[in-house]
Protein backbone atom coordinates (compact mmCIF):
# COMPACT_ATOMS: atom_id res chain seq x y z
CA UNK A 1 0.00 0.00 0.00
CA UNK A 2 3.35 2.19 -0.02
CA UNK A 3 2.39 3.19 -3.64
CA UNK A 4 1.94 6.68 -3.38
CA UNK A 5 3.71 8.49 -5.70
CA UNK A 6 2.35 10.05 -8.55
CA UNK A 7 5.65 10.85 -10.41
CA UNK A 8 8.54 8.76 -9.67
CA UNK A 9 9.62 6.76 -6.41
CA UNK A 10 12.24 9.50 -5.63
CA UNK A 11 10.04 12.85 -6.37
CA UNK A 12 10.35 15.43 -3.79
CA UNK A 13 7.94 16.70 -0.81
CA UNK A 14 6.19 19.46 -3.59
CA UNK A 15 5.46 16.16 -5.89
CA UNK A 16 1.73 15.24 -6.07
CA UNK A 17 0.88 12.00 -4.15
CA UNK A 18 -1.86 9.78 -3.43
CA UNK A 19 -3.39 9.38 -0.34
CA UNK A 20 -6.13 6.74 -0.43
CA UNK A 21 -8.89 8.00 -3.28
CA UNK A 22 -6.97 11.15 -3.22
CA UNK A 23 -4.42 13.00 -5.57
CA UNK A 24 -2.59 15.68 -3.07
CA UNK A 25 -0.79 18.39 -5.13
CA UNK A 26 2.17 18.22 -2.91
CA UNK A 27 3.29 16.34 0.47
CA UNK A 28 2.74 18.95 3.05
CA UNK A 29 -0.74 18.82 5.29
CA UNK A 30 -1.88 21.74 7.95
CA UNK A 31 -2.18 19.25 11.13
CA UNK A 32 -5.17 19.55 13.42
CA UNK A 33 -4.31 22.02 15.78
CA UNK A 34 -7.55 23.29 17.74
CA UNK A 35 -8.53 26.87 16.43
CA UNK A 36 -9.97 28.17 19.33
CA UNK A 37 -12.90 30.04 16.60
CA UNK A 38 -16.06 28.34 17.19
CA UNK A 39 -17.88 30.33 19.90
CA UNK A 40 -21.25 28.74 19.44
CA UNK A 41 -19.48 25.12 18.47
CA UNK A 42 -20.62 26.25 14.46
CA UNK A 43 -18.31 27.23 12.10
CA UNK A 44 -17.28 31.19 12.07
CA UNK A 45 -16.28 33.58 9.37
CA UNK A 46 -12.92 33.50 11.22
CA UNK A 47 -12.62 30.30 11.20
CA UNK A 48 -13.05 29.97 7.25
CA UNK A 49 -10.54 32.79 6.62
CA UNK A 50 -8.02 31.18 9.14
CA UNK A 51 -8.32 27.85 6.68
CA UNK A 52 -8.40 29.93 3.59
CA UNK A 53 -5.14 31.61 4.36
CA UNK A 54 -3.67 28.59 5.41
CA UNK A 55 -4.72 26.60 2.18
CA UNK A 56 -3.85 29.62 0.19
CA UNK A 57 -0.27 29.10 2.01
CA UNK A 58 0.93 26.12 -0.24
CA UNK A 59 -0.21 23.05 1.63
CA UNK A 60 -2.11 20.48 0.21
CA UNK A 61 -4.39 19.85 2.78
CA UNK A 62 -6.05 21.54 5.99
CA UNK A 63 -7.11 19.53 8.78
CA UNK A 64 -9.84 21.04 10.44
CA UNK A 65 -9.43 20.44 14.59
CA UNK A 66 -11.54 19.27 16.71
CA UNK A 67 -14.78 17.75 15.21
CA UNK A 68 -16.30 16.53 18.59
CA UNK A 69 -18.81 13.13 17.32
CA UNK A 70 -20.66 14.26 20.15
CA UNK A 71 -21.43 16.72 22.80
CA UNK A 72 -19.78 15.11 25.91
CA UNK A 73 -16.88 14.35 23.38
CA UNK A 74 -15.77 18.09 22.82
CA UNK A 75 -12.85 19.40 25.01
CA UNK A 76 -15.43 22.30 25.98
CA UNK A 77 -18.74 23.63 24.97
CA UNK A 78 -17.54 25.86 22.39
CA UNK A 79 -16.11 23.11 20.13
CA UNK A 80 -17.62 22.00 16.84
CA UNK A 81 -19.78 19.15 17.07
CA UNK A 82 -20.49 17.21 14.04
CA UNK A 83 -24.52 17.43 13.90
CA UNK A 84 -26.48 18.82 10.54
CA UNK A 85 -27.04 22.35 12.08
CA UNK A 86 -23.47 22.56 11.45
CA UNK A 87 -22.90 21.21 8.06
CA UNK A 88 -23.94 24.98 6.66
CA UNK A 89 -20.80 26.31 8.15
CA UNK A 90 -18.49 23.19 7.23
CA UNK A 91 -19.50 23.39 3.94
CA UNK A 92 -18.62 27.03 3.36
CA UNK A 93 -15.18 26.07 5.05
CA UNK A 94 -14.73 22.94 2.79
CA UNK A 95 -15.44 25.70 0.12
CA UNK A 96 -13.16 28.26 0.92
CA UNK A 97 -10.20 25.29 1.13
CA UNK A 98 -10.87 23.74 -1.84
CA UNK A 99 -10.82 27.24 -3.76
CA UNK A 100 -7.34 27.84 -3.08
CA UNK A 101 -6.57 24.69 -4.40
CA UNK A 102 -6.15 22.84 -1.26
CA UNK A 103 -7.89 19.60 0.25
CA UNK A 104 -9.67 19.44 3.61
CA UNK A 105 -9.40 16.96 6.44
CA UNK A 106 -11.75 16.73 9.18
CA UNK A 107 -10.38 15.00 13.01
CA UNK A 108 -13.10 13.19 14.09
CA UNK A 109 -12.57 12.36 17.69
CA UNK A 110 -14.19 12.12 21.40
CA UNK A 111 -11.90 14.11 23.78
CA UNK A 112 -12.42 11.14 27.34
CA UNK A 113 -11.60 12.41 30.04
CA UNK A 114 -9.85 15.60 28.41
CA UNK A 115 -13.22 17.12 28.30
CA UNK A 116 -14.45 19.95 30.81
CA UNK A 117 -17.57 18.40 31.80
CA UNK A 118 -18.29 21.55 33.44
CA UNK A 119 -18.65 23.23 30.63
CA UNK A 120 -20.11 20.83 29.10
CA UNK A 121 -22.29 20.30 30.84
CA UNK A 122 -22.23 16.71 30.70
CA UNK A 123 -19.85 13.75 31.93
CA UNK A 124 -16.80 13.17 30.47
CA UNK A 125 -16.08 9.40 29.59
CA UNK A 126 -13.07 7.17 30.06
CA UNK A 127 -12.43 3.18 29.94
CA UNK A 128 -12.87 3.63 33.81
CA UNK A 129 -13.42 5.75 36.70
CA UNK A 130 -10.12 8.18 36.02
CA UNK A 131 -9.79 11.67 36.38
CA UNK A 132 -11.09 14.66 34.52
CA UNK A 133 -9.07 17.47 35.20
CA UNK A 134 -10.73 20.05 33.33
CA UNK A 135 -13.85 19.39 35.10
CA UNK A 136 -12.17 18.43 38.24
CA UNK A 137 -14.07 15.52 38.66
CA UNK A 138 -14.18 11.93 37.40
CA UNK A 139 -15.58 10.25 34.21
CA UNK A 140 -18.19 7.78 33.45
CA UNK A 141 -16.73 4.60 32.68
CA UNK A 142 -18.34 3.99 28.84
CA UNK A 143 -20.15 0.63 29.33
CA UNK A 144 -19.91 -1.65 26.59
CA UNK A 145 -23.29 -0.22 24.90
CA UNK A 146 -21.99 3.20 24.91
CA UNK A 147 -19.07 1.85 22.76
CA UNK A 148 -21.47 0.30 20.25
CA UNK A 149 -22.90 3.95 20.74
CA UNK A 150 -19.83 5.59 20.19
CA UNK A 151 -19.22 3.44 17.23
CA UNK A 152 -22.86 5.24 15.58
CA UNK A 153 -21.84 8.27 16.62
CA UNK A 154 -18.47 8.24 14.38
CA UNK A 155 -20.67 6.59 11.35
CA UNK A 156 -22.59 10.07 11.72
CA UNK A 157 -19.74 12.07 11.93
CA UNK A 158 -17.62 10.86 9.14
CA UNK A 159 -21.54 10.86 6.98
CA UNK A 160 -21.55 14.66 7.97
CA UNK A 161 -18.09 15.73 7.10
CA UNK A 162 -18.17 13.84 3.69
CA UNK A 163 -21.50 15.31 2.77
CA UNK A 164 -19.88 18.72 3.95
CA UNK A 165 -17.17 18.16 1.24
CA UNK A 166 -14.45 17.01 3.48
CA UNK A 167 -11.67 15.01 1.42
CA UNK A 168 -9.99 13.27 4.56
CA UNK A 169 -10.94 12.16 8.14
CA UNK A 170 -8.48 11.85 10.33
CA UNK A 171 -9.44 9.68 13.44
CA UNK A 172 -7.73 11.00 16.78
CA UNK A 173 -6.27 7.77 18.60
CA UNK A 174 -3.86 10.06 20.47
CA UNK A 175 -2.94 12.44 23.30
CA UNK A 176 -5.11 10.16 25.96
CA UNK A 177 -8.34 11.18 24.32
CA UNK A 178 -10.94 8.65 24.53
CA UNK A 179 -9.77 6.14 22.40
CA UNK A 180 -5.78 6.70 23.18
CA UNK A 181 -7.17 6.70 26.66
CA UNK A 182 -8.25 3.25 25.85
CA UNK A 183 -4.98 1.56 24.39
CA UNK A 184 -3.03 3.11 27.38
CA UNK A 185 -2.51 0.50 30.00
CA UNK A 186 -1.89 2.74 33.09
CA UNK A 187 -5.50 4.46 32.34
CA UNK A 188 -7.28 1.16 31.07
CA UNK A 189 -8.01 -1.07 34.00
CA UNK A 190 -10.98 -2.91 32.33
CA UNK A 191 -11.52 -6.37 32.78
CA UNK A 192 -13.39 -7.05 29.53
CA UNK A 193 -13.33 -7.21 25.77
CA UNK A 194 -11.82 -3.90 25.66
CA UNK A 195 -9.43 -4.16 28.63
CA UNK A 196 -6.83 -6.18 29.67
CA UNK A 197 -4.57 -7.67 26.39
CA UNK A 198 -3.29 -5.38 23.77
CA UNK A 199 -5.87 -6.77 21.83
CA UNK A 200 -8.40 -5.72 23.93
CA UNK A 201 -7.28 -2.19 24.81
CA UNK A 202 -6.98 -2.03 20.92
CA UNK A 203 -10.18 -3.36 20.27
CA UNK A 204 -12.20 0.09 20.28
CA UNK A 205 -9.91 1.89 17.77
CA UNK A 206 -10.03 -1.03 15.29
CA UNK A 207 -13.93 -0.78 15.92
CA UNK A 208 -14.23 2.78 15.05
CA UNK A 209 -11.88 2.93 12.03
CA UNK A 210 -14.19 0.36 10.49
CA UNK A 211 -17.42 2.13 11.30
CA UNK A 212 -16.14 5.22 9.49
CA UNK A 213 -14.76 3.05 6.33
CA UNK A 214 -17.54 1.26 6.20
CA UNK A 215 -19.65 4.51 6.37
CA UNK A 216 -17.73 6.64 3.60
CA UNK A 217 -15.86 3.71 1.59
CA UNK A 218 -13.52 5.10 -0.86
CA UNK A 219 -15.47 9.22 -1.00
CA UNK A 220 -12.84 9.77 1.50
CA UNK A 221 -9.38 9.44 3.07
CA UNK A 222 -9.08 7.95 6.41
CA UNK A 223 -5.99 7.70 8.73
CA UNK A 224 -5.39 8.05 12.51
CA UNK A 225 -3.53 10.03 14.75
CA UNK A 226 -1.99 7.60 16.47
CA UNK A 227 0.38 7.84 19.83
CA UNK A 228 3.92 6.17 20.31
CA UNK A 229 4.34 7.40 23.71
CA UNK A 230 2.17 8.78 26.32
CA UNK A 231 5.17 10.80 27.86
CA UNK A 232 4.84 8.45 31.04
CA UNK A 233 7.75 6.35 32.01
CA UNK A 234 10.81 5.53 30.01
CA UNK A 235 10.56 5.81 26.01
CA UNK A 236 11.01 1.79 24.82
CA UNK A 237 13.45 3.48 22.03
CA UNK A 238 15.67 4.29 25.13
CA UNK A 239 15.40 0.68 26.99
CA UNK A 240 17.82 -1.92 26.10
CA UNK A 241 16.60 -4.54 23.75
CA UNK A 242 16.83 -7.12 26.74
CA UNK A 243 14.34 -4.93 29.01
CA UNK A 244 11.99 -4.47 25.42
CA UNK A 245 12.44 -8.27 24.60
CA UNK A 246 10.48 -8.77 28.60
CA UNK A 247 7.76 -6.88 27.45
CA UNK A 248 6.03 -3.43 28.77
CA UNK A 249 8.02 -1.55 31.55
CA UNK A 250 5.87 -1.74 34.65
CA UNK A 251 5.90 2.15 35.15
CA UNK A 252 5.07 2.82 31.73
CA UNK A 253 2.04 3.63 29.93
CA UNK A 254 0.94 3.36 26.19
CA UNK A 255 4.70 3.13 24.05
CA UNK A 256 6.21 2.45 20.51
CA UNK A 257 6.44 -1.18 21.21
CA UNK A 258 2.57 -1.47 21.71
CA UNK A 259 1.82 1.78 18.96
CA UNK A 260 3.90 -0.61 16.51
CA UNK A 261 1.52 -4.07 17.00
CA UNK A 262 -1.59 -1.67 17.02
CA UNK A 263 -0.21 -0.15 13.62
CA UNK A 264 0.18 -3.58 12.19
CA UNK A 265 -3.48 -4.29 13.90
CA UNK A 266 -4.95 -1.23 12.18
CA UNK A 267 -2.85 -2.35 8.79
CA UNK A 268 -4.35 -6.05 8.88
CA UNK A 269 -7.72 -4.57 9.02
CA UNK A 270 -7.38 -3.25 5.49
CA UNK A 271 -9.57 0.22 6.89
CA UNK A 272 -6.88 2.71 6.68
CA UNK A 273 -4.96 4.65 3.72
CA UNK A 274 -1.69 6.07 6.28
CA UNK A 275 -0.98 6.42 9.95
CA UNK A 276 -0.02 9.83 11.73
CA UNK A 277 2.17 9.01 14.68
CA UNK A 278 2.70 11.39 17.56
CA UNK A 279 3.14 11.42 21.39
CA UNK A 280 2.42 12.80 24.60
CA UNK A 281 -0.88 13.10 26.64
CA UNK A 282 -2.92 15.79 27.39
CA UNK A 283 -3.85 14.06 30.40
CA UNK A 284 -0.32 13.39 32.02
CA UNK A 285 2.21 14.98 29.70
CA UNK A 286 1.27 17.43 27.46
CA UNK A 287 4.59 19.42 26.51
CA UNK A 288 6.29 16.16 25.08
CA UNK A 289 4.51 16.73 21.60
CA UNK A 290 5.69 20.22 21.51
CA UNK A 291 9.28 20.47 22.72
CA UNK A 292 10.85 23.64 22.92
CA UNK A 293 9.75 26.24 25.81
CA UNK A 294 6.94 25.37 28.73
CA UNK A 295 4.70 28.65 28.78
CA UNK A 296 3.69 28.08 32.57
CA UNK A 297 2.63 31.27 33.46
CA UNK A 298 1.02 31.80 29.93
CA UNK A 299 -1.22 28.87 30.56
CA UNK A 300 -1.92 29.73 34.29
CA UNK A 301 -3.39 32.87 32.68
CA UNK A 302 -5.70 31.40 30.41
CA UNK A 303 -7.45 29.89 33.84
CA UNK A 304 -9.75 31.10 36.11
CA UNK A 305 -10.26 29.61 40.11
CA UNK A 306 -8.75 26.34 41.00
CA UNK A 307 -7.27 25.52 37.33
CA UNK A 308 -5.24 28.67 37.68
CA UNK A 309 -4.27 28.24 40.91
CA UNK A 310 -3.56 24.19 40.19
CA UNK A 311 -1.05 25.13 37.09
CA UNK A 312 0.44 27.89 39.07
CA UNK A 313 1.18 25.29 41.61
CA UNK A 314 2.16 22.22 39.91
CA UNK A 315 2.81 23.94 35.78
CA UNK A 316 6.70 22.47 36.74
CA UNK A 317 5.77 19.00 37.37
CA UNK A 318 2.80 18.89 35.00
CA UNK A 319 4.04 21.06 31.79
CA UNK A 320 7.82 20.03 31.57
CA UNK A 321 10.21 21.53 28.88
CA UNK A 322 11.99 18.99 26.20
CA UNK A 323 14.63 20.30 24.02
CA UNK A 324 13.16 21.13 20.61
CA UNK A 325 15.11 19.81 17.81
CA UNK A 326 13.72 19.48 13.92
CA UNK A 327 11.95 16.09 13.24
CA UNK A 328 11.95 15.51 17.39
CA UNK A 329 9.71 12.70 17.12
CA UNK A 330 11.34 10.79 14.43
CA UNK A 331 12.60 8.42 16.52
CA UNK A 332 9.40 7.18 17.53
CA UNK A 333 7.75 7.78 14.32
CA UNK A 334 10.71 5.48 12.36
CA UNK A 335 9.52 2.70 14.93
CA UNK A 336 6.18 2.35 13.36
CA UNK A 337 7.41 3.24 9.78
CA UNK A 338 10.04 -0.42 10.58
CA UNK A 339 6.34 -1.67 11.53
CA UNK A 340 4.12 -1.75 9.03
CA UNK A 341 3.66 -0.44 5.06
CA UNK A 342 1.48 1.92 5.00
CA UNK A 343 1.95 5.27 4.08
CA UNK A 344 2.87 7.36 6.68
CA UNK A 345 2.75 11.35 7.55
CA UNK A 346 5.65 12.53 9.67
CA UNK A 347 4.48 15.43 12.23
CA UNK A 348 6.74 17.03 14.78
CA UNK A 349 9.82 19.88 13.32
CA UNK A 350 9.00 19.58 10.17
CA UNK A 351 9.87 22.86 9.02
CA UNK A 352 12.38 23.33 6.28
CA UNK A 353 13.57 21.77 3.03
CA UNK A 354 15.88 20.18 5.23
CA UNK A 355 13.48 18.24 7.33
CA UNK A 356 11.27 17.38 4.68
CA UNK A 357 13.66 15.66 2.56
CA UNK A 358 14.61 14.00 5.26
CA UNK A 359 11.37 12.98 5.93
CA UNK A 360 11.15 11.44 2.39
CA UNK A 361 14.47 9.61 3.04
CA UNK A 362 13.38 7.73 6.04
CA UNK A 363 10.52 6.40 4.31
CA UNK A 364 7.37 9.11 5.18
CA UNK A 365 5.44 9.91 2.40
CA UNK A 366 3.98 13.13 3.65
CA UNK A 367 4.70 16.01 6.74
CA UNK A 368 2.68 17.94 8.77
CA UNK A 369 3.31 20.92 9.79
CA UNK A 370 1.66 22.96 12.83
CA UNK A 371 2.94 25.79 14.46
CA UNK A 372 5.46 26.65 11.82
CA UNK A 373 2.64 27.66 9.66
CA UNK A 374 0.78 29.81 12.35
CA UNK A 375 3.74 31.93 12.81
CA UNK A 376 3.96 31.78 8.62
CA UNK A 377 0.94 30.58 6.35
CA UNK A 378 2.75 30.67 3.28
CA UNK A 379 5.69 29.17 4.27
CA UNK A 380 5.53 26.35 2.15
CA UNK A 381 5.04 28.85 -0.73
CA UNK A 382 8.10 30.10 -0.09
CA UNK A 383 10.11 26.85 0.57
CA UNK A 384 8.66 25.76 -2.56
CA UNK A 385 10.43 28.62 -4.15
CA UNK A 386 13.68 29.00 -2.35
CA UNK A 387 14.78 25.76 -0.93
CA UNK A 388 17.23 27.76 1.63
CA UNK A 389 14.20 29.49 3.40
CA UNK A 390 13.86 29.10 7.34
CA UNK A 391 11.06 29.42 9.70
CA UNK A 392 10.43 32.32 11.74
CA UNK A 393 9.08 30.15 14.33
CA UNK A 394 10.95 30.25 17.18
CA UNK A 395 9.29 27.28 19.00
CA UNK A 396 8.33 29.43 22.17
CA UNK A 397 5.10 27.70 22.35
CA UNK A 398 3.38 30.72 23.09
CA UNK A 399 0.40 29.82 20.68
CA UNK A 400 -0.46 26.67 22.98
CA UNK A 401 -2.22 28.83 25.37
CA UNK A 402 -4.37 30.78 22.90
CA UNK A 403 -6.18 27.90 22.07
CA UNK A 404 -9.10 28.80 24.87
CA UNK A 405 -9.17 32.01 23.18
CA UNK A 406 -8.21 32.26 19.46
CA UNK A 407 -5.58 30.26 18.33
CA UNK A 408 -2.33 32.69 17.29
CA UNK A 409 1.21 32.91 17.01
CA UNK A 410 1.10 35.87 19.48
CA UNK A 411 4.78 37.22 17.63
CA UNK A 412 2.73 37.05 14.54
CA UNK A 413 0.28 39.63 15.58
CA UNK A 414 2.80 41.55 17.71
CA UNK A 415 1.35 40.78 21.39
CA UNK A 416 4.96 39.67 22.13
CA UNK A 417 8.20 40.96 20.94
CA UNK A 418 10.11 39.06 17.69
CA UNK A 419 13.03 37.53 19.50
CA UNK A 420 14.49 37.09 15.67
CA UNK A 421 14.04 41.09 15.26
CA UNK A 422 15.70 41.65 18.38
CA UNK A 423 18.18 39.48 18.06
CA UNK A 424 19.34 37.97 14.38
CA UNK A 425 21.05 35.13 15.86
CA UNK A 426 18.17 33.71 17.54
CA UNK A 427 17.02 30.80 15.10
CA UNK A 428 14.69 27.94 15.13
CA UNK A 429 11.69 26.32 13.89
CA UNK A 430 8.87 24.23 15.33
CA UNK A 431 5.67 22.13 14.21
């Protein structure tokens, strides 16, 4: 299923591929980073220039994040939800994507025990009784009919994006959402078909994928978002093969060694046209996707009452900084590309010519790029044109606590100083 290219086995990341049904015009996708634009959980003019500009940019697809199946499954109450009062909105969106050129992608996903079920207003699930932090209380453990519920509920979801002219659906098995929260053996205590064995933990993602294939067939592209490492314990990459030949570490949660069998799970089923990996929980480690700078007193601020006070307290224990380095999660990510053979989309410092080729060389057949392209939309534009050009990001992580708010690069708009205009020799980039 590695066939992707459409020009020659060695074209470069600007080359048209295929992803699934679809013909991409280059290798580059927008990843799902939450917007922070949809007030009233419906699409907003905002939100369709954000996409617009973004599109307009040079990638060659926009992934549209989050698209909550259901209510209790949003982060918070002002999240999209995919329901038909909302397919208006999404299909303007779709519109405004596809006229620059550019393909859409939709993350379909139920947030577990990451949602606020304050302001939700509603209970936030999770494969047990675990904590909820946003709400500050603890979830409802799904029963096994709520699965088979949950399973409808992503059927829907994919039927609405499609029929909204979405082009790819990207299903979020990461961060400790609901269904990462699921393959993770430190959260999942479950003694029944979907607890217990890898198998088991595993069993709800395979379930889901196949709802939504079976749902859209080949009128769209579907992959997952899949995590190699919760950020809890040791990384397997850095155990010896003797302690990885025993089997899981005892202090460790969900990591590559299980993310690889699940890949070649998810492969066997036949469902799924690539696999997105990525790491870290939102839950219990939420910096180790970003690397670079820990904004603790940035993310204190976008708080109110006990959350503020909680971060202000425990923001060095619970938001920990990890050197940012371009392609930082490679290492994982080459696990599952060993793994299995389908194609596969390389997130984390991809940022440069540089990074994308060697992307390519290791075997990923497309990158994703985040916060690189909210500090500069049309930075692929211009890499496409000068190979040499950098990033202006300067992997701050600033952005990450805008999301309540309005997702920015705040040195973009000028609500912080450009450390690069004050000082040339500062350089980096970040996704």
């Amino acid at each position: 299923m590695r066939g992707t290219d459409v020009d020659s086995p060695d074209a470069g990341p600007f080359s048209p591929a295929k992803l699934g049904p679809l013909t991409l015009r280059n290798r580059l996708i927008k990843c799902a980073t939450f917007e922070g634009m949809t007030p009233d959980a419906l699409v907003t003019d905002e939100l369709v220039e954000f996409h617009r500009e973004v599109a307009a940019g040079g990638v060659a697809m926009s992934t549209v994040a989050y698209c909550a199946v259901s209510p209790e499954g949003r982060t918070d109450r002002h999240q999209i939800w995919m329901r038909p009062e909302a397919m208006p909105g999404l299909r303007k969106l779709t519109d405004a994507i596809h006229s620059e050129g550019a393909l859409a992608a939709a993350q379909l996903g139920h947030a577990g025990a990451v949602a606020n079920s304050v302001s939700n207003r509603a209970k936030a699930w999770g494969p047990g009784r675990i904590p909820a932090p946003m709400g500050m209380s603890l979830t409802h453990k799904a029963s096994v009919s709520d699965i088979a519920e949950l399973r409808v509920k992503f059927r829907q979801a994919a039927r609405i994006a499609v029929d909204s002219g979405f082009d790819g659906l990207e299903i979020h098995c990461g961060h400790n959402y609901l269904i990462s929260s699921f393959l993770s053996p430190l959260l999942n205590h479950r003694r029944d078909a979907y607890g217990g064995s890898l198998v088991n933990r595993a069993r709800m993602a395979r379930e889901v994928v196949e709802s939504v294939r079976e749902e859209v067939g080949d009128e769209a592209a579907i992959w997952v978002k899949l995590n190699t490492y919760d950020g809890v314990g040791k990384p397997d990459i850095e155990r010896s093969p003797e302690a990885r030949a025993k089997g899981r570490a005892k202090l460790s949660s969900f990591n590559v060694d299980e993310a690889c069998q699940v890949a070649q799970l998810l492969e066997s089923d036949g469902h799924l046209d690539a696999i997105e990996p990525t790491a870290g929980s939102s839950l219990l480690n939420p910096m180790y996707l970003f690397h670079g700078e820990a904004p603790r007193k940035e993310f204190a601020a976008a708080f109110s009452g006990p959350m503020k006070y909680g971060l202000k307290a425990f923001a060095p224990i619970f938001l920990k900084r990890y050197q940012y380095h371009d392609g930082y999660l490679l290492p994982l990510a080459r696990e599952l590309r060993k793994a299995v053979d389908l194609p596969m989309i390389l997130l984390g410092g991809v940022t440069d010519r540089a990074s994308m080729d060697t992307a390519m060389a290791e075997g990923f057949e497309f990158m994703a790029m985040g916060r690189a392209i909210l500090r500069e939309p049309d930075l692929p534009l211009r890499i496409a044109a000068d190979p040499t050009t950098t990033s202006k990001c300067v992997h701050c992580n600033l952005c990450m606590p805008t999301i309540y708010s309005h997702t920015r690069c705040p040195i973009r708009t000028g609500e912080v100083p450009d450390p690069l205009a004050i000082s040339p020799t500062v350089s980096g980039s970040a996704s």
